[in-house]
PDB file of N, CA and C in Angstrom:
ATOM      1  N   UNK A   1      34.804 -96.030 -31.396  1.00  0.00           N
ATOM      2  CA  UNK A   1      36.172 -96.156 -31.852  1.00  0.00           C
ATOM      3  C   UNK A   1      36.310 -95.493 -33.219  1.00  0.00           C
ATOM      4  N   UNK A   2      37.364 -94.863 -33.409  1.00  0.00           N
ATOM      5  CA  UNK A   2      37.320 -94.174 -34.493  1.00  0.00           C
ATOM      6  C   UNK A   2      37.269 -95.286 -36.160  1.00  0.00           C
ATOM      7  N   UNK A   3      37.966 -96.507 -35.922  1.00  0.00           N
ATOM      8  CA  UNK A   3      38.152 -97.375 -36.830  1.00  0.00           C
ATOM      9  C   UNK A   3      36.944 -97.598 -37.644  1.00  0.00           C
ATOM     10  N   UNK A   4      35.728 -97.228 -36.360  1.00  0.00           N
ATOM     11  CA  UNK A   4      34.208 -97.997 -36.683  1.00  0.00           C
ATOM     12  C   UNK A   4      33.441 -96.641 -37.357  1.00  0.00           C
ATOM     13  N   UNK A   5      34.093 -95.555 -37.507  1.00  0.00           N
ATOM     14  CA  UNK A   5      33.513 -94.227 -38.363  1.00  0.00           C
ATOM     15  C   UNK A   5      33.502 -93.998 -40.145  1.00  0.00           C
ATOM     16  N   UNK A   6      32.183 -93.717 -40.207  1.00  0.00           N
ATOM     17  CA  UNK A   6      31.823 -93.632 -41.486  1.00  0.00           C
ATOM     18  C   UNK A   6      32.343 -92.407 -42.082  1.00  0.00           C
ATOM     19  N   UNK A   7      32.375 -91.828 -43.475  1.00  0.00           N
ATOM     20  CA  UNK A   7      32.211 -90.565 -43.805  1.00  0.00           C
ATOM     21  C   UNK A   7      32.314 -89.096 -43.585  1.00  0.00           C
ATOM     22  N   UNK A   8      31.161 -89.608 -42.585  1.00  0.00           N
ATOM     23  CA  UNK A   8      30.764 -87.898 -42.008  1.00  0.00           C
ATOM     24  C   UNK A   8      31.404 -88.009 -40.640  1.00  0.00           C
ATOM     25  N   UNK A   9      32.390 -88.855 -40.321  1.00  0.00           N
ATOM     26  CA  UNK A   9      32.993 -88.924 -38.819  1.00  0.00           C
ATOM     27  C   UNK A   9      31.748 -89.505 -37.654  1.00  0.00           C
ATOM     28  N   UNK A  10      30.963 -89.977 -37.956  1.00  0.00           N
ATOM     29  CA  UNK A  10      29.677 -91.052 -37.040  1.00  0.00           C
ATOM     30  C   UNK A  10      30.068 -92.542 -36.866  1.00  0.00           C
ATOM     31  N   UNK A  11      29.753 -93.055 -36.454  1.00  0.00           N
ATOM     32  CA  UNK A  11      29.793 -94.264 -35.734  1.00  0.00           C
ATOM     33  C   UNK A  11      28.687 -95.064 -37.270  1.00  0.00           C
ATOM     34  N   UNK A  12      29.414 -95.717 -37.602  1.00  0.00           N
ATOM     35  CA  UNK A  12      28.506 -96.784 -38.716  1.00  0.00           C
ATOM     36  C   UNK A  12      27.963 -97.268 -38.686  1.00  0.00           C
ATOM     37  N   UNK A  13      26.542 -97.039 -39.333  1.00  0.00           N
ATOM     38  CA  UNK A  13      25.488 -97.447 -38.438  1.00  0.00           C
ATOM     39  C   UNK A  13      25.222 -99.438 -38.664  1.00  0.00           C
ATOM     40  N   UNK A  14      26.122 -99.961 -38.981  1.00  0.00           N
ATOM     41  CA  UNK A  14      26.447-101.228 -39.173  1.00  0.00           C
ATOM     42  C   UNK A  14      26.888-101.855 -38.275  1.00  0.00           C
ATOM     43  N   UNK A  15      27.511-101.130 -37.575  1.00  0.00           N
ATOM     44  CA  UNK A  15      28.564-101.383 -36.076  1.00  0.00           C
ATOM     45  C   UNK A  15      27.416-101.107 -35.156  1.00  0.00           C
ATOM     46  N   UNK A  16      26.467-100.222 -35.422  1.00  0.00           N
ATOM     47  CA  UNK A  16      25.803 -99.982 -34.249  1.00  0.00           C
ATOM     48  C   UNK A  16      24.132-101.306 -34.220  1.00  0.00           C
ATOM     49  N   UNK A  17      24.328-101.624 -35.382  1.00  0.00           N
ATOM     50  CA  UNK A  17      23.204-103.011 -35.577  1.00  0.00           C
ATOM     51  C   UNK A  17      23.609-104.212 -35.190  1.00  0.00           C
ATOM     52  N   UNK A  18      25.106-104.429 -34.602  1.00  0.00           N
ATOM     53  CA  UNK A  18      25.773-105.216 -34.748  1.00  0.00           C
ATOM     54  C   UNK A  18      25.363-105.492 -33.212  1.00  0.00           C
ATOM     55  N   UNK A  19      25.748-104.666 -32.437  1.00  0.00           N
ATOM     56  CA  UNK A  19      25.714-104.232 -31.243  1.00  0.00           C
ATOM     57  C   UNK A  19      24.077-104.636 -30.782  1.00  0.00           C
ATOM     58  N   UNK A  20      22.839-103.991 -31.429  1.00  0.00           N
ATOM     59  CA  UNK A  20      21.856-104.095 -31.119  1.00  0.00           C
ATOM     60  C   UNK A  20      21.312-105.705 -31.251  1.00  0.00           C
ATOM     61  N   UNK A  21      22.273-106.543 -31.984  1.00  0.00           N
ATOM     62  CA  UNK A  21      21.993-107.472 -32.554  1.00  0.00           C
ATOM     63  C   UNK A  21      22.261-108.583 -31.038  1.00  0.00           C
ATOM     64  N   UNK A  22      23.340-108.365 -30.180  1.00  0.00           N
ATOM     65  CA  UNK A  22      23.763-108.732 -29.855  1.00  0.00           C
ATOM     66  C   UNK A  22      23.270-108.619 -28.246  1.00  0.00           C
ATOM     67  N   UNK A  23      22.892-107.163 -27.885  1.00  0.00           N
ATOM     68  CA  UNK A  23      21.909-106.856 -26.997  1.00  0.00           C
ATOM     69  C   UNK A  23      20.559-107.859 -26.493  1.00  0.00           C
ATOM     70  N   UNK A  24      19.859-107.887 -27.977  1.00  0.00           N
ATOM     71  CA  UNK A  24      18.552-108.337 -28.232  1.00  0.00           C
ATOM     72  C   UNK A  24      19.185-110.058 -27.818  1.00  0.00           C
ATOM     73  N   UNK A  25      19.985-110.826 -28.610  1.00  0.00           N
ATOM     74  CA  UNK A  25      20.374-111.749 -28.216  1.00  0.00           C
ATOM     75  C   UNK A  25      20.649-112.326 -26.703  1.00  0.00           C
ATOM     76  N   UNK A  26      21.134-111.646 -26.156  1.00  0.00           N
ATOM     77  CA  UNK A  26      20.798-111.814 -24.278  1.00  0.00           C
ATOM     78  C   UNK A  26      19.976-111.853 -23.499  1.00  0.00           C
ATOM     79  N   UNK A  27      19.070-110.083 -24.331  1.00  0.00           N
ATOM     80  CA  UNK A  27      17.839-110.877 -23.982  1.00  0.00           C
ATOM     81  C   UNK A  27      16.956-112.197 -23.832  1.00  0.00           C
ATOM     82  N   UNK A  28      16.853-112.555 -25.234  1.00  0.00           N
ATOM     83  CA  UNK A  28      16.432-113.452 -25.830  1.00  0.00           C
ATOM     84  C   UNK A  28      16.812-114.840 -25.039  1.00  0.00           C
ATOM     85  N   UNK A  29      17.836-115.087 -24.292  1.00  0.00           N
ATOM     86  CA  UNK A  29      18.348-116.239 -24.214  1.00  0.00           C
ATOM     87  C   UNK A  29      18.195-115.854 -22.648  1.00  0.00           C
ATOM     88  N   UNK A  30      17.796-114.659 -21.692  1.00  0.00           N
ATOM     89  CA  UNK A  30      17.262-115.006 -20.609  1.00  0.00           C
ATOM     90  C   UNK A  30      15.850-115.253 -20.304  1.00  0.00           C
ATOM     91  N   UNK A  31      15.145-115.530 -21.082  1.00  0.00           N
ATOM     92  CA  UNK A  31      13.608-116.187 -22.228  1.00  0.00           C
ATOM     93  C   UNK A  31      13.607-117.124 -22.371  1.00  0.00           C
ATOM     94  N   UNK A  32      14.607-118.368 -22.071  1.00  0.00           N
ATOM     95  CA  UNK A  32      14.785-119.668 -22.330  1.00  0.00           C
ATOM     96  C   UNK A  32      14.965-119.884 -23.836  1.00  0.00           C
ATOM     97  N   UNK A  33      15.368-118.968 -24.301  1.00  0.00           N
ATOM     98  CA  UNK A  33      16.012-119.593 -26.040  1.00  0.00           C
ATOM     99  C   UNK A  33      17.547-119.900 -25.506  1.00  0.00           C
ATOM    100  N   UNK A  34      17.880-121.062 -25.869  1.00  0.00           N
ATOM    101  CA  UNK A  34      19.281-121.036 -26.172  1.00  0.00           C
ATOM    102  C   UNK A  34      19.986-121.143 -27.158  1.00  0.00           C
ATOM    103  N   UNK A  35      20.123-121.986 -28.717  1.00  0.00           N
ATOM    104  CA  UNK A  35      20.549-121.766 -29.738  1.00  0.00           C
ATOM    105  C   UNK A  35      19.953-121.016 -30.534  1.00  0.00           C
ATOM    106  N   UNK A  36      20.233-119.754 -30.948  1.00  0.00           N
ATOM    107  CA  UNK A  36      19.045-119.143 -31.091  1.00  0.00           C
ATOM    108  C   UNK A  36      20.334-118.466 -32.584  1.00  0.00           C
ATOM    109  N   UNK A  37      19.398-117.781 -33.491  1.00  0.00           N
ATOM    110  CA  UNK A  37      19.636-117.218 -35.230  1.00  0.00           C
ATOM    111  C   UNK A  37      18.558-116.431 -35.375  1.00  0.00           C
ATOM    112  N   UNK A  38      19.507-115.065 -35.784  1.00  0.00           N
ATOM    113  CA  UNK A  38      18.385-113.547 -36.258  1.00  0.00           C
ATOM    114  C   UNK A  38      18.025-113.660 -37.474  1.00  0.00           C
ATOM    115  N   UNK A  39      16.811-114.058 -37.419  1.00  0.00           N
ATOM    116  CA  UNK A  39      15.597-113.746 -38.643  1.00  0.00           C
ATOM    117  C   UNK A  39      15.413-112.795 -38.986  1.00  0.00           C
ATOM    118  N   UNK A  40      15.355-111.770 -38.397  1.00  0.00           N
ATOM    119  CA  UNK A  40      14.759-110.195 -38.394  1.00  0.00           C
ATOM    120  C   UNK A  40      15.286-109.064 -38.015  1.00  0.00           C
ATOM    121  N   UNK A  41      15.058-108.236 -38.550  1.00  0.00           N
ATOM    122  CA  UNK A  41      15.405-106.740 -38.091  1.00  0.00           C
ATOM    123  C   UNK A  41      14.725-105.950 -38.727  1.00  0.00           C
ATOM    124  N   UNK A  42      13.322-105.395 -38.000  1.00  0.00           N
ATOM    125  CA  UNK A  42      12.537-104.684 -38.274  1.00  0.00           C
ATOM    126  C   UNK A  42      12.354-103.296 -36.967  1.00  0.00           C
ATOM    127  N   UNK A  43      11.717-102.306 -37.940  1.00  0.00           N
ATOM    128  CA  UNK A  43      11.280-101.306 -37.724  1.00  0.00           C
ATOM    129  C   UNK A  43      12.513-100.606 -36.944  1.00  0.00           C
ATOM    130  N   UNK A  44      13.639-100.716 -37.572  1.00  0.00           N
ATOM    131  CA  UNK A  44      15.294 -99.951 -37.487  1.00  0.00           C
ATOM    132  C   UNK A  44      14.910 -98.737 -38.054  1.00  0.00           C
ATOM    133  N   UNK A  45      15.271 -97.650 -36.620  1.00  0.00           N
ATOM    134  CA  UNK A  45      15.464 -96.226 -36.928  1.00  0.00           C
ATOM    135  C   UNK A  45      16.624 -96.058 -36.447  1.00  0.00           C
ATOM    136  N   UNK A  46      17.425 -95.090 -37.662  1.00  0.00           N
ATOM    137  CA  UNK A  46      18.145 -94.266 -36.838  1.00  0.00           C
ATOM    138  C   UNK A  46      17.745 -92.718 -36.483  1.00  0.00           C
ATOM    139  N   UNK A  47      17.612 -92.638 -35.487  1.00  0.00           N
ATOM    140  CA  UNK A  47      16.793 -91.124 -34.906  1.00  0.00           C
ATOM    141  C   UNK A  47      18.198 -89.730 -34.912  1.00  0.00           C
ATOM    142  N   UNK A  48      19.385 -90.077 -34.778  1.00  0.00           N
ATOM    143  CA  UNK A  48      20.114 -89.165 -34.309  1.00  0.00           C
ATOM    144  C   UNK A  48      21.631 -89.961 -34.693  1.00  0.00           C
ATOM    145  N   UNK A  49      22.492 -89.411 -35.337  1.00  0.00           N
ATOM    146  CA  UNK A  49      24.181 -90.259 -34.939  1.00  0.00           C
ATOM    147  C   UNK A  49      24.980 -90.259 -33.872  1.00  0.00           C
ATOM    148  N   UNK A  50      25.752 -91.648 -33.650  1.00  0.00           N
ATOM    149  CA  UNK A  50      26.648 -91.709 -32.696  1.00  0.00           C
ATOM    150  C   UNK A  50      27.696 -91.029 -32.791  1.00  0.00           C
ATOM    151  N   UNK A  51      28.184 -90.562 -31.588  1.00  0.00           N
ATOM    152  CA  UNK A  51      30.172 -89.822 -32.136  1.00  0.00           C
ATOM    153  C   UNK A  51      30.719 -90.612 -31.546  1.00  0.00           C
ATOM    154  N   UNK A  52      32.048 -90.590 -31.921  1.00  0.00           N
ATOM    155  CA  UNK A  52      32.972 -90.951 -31.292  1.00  0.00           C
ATOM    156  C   UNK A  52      33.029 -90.022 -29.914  1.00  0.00           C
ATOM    157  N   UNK A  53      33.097 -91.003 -28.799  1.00  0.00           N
ATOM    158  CA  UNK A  53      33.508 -89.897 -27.306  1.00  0.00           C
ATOM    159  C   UNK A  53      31.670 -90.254 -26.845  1.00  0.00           C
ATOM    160  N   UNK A  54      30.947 -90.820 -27.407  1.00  0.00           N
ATOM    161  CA  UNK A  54      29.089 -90.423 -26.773  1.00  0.00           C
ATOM    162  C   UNK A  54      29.081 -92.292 -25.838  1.00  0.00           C
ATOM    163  N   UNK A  55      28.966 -91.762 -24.896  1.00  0.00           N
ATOM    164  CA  UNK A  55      28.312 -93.309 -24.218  1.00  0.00           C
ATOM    165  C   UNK A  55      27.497 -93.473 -24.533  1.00  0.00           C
ATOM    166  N   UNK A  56      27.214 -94.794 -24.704  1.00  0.00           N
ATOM    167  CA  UNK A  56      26.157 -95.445 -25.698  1.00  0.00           C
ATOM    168  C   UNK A  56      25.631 -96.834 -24.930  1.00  0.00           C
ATOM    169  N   UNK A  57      24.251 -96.905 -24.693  1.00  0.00           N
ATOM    170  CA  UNK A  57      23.929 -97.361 -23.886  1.00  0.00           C
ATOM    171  C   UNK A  57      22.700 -98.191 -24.566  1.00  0.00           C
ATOM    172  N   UNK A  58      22.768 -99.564 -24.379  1.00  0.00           N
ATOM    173  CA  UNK A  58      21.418-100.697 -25.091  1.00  0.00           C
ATOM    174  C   UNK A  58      20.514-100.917 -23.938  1.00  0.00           C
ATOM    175  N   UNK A  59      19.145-100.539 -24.321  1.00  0.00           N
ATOM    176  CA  UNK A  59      18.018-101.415 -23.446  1.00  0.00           C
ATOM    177  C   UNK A  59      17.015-102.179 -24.481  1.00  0.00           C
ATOM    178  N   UNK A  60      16.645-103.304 -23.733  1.00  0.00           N
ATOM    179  CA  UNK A  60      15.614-104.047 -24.031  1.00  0.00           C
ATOM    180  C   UNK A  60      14.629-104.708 -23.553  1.00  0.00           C
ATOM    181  N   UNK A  61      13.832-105.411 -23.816  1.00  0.00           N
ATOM    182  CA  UNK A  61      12.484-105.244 -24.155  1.00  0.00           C
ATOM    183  C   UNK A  61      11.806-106.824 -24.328  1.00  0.00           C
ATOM    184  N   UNK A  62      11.077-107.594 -23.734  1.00  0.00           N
ATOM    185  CA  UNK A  62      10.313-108.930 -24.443  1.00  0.00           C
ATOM    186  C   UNK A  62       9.648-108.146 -25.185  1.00  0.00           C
ATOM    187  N   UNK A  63       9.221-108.743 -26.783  1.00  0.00           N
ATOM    188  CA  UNK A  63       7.931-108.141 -27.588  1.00  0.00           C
ATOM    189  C   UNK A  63       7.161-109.419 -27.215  1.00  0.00           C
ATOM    190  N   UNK A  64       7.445-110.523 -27.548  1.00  0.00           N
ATOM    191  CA  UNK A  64       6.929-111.791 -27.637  1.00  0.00           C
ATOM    192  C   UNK A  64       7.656-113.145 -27.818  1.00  0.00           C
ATOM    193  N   UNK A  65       7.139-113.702 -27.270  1.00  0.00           N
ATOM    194  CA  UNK A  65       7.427-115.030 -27.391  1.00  0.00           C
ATOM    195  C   UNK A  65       6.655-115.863 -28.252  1.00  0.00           C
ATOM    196  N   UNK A  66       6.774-116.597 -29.545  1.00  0.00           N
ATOM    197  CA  UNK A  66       6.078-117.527 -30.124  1.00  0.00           C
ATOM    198  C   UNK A  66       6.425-118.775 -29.542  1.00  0.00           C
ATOM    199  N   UNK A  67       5.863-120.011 -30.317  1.00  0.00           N
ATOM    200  CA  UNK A  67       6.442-121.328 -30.465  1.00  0.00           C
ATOM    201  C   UNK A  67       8.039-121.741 -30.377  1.00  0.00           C
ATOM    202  N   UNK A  68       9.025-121.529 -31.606  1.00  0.00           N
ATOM    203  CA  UNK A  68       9.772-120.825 -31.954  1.00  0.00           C
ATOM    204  C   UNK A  68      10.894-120.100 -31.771  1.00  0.00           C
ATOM    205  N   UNK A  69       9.979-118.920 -31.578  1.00  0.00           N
ATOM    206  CA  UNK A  69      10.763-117.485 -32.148  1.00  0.00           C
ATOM    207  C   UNK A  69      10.154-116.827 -31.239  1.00  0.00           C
ATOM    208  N   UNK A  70      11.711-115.779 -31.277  1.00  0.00           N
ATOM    209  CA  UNK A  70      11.418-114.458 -29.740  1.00  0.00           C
ATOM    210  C   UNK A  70      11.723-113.477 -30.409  1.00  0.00           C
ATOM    211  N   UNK A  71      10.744-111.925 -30.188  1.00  0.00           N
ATOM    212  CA  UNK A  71      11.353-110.832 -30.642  1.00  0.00           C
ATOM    213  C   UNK A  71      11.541-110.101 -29.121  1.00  0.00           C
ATOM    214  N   UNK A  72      12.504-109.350 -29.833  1.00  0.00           N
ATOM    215  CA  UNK A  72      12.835-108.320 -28.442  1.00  0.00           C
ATOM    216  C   UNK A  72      12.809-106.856 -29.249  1.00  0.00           C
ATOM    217  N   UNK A  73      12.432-105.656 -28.008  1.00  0.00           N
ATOM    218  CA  UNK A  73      12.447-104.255 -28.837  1.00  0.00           C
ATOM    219  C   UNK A  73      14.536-103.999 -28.222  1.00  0.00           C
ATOM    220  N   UNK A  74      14.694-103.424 -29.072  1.00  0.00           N
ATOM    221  CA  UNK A  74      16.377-102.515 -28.488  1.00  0.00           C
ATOM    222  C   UNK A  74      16.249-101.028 -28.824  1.00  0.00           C
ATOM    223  N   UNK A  75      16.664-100.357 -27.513  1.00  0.00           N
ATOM    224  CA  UNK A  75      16.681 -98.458 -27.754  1.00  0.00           C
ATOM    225  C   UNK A  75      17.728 -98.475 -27.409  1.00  0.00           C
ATOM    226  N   UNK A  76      18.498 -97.549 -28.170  1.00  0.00           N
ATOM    227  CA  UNK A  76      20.018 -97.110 -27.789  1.00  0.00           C
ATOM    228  C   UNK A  76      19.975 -95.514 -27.643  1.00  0.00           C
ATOM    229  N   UNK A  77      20.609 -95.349 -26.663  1.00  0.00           N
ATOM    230  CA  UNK A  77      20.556 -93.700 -25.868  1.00  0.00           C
ATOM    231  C   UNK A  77      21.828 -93.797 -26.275  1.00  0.00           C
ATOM    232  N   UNK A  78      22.595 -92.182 -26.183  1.00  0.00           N
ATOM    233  CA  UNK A  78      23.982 -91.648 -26.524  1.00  0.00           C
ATOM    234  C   UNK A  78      23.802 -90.886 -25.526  1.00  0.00           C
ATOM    235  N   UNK A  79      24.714 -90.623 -24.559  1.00  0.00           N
ATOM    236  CA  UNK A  79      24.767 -89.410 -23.840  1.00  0.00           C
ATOM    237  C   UNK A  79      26.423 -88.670 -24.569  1.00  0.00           C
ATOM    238  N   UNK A  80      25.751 -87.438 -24.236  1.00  0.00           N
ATOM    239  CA  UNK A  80      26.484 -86.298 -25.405  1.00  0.00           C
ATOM    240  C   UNK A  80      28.010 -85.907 -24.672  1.00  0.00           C
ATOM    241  N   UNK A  81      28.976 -85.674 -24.826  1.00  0.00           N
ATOM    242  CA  UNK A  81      30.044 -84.911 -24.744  1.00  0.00           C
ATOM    243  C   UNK A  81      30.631 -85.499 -22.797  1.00  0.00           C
ATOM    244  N   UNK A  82      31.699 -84.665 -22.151  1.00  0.00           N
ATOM    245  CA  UNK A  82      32.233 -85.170 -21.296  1.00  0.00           C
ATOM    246  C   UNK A  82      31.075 -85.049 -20.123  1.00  0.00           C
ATOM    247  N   UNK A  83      31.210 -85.481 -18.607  1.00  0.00           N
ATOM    248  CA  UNK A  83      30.130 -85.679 -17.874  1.00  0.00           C
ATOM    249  C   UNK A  83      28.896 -86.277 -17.697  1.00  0.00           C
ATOM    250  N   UNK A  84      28.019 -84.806 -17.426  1.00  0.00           N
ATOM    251  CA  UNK A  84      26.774 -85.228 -17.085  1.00  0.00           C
ATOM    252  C   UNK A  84      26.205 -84.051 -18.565  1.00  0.00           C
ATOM    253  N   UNK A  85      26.378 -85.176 -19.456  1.00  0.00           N
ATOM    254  CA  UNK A  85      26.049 -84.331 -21.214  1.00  0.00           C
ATOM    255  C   UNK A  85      24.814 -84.766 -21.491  1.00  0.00           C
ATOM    256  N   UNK A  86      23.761 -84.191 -22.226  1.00  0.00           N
ATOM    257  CA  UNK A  86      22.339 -84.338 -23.018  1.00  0.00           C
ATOM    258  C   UNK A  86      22.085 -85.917 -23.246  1.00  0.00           C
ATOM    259  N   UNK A  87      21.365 -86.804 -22.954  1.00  0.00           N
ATOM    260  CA  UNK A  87      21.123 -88.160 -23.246  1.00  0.00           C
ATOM    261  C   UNK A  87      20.242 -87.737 -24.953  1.00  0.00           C
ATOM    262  N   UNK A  88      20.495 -88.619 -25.455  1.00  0.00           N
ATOM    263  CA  UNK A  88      19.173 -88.550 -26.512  1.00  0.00           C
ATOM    264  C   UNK A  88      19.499 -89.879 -27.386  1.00  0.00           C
ATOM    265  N   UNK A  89      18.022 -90.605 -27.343  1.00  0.00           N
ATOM    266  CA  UNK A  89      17.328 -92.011 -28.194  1.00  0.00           C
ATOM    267  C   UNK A  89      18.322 -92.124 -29.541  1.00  0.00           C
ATOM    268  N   UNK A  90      19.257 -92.600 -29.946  1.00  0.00           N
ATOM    269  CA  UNK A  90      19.781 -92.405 -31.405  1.00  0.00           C
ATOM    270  C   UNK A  90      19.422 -93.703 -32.502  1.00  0.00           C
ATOM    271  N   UNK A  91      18.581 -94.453 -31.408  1.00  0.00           N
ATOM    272  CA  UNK A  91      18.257 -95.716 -32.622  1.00  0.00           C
ATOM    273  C   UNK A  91      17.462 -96.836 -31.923  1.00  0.00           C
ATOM    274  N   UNK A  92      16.611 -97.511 -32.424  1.00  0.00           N
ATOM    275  CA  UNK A  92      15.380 -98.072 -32.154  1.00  0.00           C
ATOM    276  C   UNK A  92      15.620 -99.260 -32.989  1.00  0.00           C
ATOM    277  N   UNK A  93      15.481-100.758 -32.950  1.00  0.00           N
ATOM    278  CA  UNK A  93      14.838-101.876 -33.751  1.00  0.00           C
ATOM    279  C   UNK A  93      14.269-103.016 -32.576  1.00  0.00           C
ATOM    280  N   UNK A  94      13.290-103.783 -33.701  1.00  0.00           N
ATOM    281  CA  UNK A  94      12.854-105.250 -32.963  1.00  0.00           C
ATOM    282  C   UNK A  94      13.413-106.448 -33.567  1.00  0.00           C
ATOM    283  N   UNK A  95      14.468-107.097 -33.105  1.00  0.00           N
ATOM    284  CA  UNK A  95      14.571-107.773 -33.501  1.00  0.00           C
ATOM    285  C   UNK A  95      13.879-109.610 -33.094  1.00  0.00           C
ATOM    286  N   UNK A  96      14.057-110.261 -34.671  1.00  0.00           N
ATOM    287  CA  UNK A  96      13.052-111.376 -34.300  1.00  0.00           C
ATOM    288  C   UNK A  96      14.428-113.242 -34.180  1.00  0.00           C
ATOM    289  N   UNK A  97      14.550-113.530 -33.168  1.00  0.00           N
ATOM    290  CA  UNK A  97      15.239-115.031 -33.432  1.00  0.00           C
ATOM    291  C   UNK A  97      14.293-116.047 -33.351  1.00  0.00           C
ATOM    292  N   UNK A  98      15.292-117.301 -33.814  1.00  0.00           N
ATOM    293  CA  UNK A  98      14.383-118.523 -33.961  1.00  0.00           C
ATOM    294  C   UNK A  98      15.470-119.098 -33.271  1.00  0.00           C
ATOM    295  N   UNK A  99      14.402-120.602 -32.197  1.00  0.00           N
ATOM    296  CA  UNK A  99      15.872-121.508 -31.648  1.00  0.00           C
ATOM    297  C   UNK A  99      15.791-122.834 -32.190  1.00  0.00           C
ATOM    298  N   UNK A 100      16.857-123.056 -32.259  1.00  0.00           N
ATOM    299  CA  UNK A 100      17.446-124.254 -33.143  1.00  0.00           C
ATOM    300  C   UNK A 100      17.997-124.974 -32.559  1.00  0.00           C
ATOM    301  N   UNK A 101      17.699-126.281 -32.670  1.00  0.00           N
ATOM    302  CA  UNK A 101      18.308-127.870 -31.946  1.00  0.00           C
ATOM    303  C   UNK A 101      19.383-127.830 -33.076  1.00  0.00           C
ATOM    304  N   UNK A 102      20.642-129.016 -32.240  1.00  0.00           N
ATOM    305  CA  UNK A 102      22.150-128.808 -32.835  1.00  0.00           C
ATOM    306  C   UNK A 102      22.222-129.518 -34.415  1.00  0.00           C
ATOM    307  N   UNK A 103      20.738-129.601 -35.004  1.00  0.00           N
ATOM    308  CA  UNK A 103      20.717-130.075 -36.557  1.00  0.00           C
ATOM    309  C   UNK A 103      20.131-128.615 -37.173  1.00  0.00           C
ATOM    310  N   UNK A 104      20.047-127.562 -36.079  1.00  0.00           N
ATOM    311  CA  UNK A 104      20.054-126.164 -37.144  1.00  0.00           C
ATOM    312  C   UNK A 104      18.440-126.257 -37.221  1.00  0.00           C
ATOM    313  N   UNK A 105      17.598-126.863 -36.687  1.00  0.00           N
ATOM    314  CA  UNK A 105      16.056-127.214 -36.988  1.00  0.00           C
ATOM    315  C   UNK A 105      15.107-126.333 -35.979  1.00  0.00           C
ATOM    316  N   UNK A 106      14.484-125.408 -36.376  1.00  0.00           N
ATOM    317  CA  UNK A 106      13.405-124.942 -35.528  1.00  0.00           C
ATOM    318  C   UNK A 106      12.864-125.764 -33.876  1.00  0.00           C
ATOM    319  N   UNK A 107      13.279-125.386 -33.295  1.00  0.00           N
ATOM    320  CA  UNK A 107      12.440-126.257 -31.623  1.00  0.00           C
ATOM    321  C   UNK A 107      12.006-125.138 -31.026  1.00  0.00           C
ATOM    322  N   UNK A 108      11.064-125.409 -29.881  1.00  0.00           N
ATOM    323  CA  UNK A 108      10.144-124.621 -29.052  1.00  0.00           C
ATOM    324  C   UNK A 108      11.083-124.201 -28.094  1.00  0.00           C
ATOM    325  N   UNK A 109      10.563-122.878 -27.796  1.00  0.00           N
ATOM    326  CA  UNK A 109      10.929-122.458 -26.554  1.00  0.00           C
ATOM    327  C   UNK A 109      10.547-122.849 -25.578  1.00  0.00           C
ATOM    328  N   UNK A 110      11.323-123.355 -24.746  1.00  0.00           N
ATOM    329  CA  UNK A 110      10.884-123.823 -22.775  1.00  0.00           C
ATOM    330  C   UNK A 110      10.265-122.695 -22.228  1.00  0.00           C
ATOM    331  N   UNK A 111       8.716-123.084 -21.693  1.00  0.00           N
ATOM    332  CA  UNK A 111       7.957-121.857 -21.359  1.00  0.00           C
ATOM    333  C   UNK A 111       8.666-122.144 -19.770  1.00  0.00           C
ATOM    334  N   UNK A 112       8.847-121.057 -18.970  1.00  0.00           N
ATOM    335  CA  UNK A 112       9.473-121.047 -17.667  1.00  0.00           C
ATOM    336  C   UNK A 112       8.066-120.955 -17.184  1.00  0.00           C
ATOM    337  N   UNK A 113       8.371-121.249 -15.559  1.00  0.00           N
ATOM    338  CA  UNK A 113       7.177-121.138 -14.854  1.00  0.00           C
ATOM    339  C   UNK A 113       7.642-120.118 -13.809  1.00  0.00           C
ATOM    340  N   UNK A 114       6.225-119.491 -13.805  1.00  0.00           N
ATOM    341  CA  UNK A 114       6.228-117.973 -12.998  1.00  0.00           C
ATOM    342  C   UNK A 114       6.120-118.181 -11.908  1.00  0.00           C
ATOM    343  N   UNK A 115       6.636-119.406 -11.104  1.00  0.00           N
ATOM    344  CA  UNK A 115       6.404-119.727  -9.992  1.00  0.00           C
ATOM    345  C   UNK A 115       5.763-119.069  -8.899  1.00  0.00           C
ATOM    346  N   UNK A 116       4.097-119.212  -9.553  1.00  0.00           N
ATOM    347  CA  UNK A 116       2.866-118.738  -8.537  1.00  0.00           C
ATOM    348  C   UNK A 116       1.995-120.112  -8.603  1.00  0.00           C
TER     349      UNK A 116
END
């Protein structure tokens, strides 16, 4: 959206952490976290800028599961201009949550069973 453009006419890369933030969060909570708060945001690249007009596309990732706390990896692809346009990686982070019982307090994650 143009509203969400920085400067140089790109997509801000604030809007686009926002997004990744939110990605990673779904993950996270089909992991058995449910109240869950971002601790982290590590190893954030931006590789390339978004435009306005680029489909923009989130995947993710389990890194791990602690006690705790879940990180997930997020890659965001842009595919370029109208059609079938150039895909290319424009941004990378892991983010880390913690889940919290309704006093805001650290609790464990429910380990699921792999039913084997």
């Amino acid at each position: 959206m143009p509203k969400d453009t920085n400067a140089h006419g790109t997509i801000f890369g604030g809007v686009i952490l926002s997004y990744i933030d939110q990605a990673a969060a779904i993950e996270a909570k089909q992991h058995g976290a449910s109240f869950i708060v971002t601790v982290a945001m590590r190893e954030v690249v931006f590789h390339e800028p978004v435009y306005v007009g680029d489909l923009v596309s989130f995947y993710t990732g389990l890194v791990k599961i602690g006690r705790t706390s879940i990180t997930v990896n997020v890659e965001v692809f842009a595919r370029r201009g109208e059609g079938i346009g150039e895909t290319v990686k424009v941004t990378e982070a892991e983010v880390t949550f913690v889940n919290l019982d309704e006093k805001r307090k650290p609790i464990p994650i429910p380990r699921r069973s792999t039913g084997a």
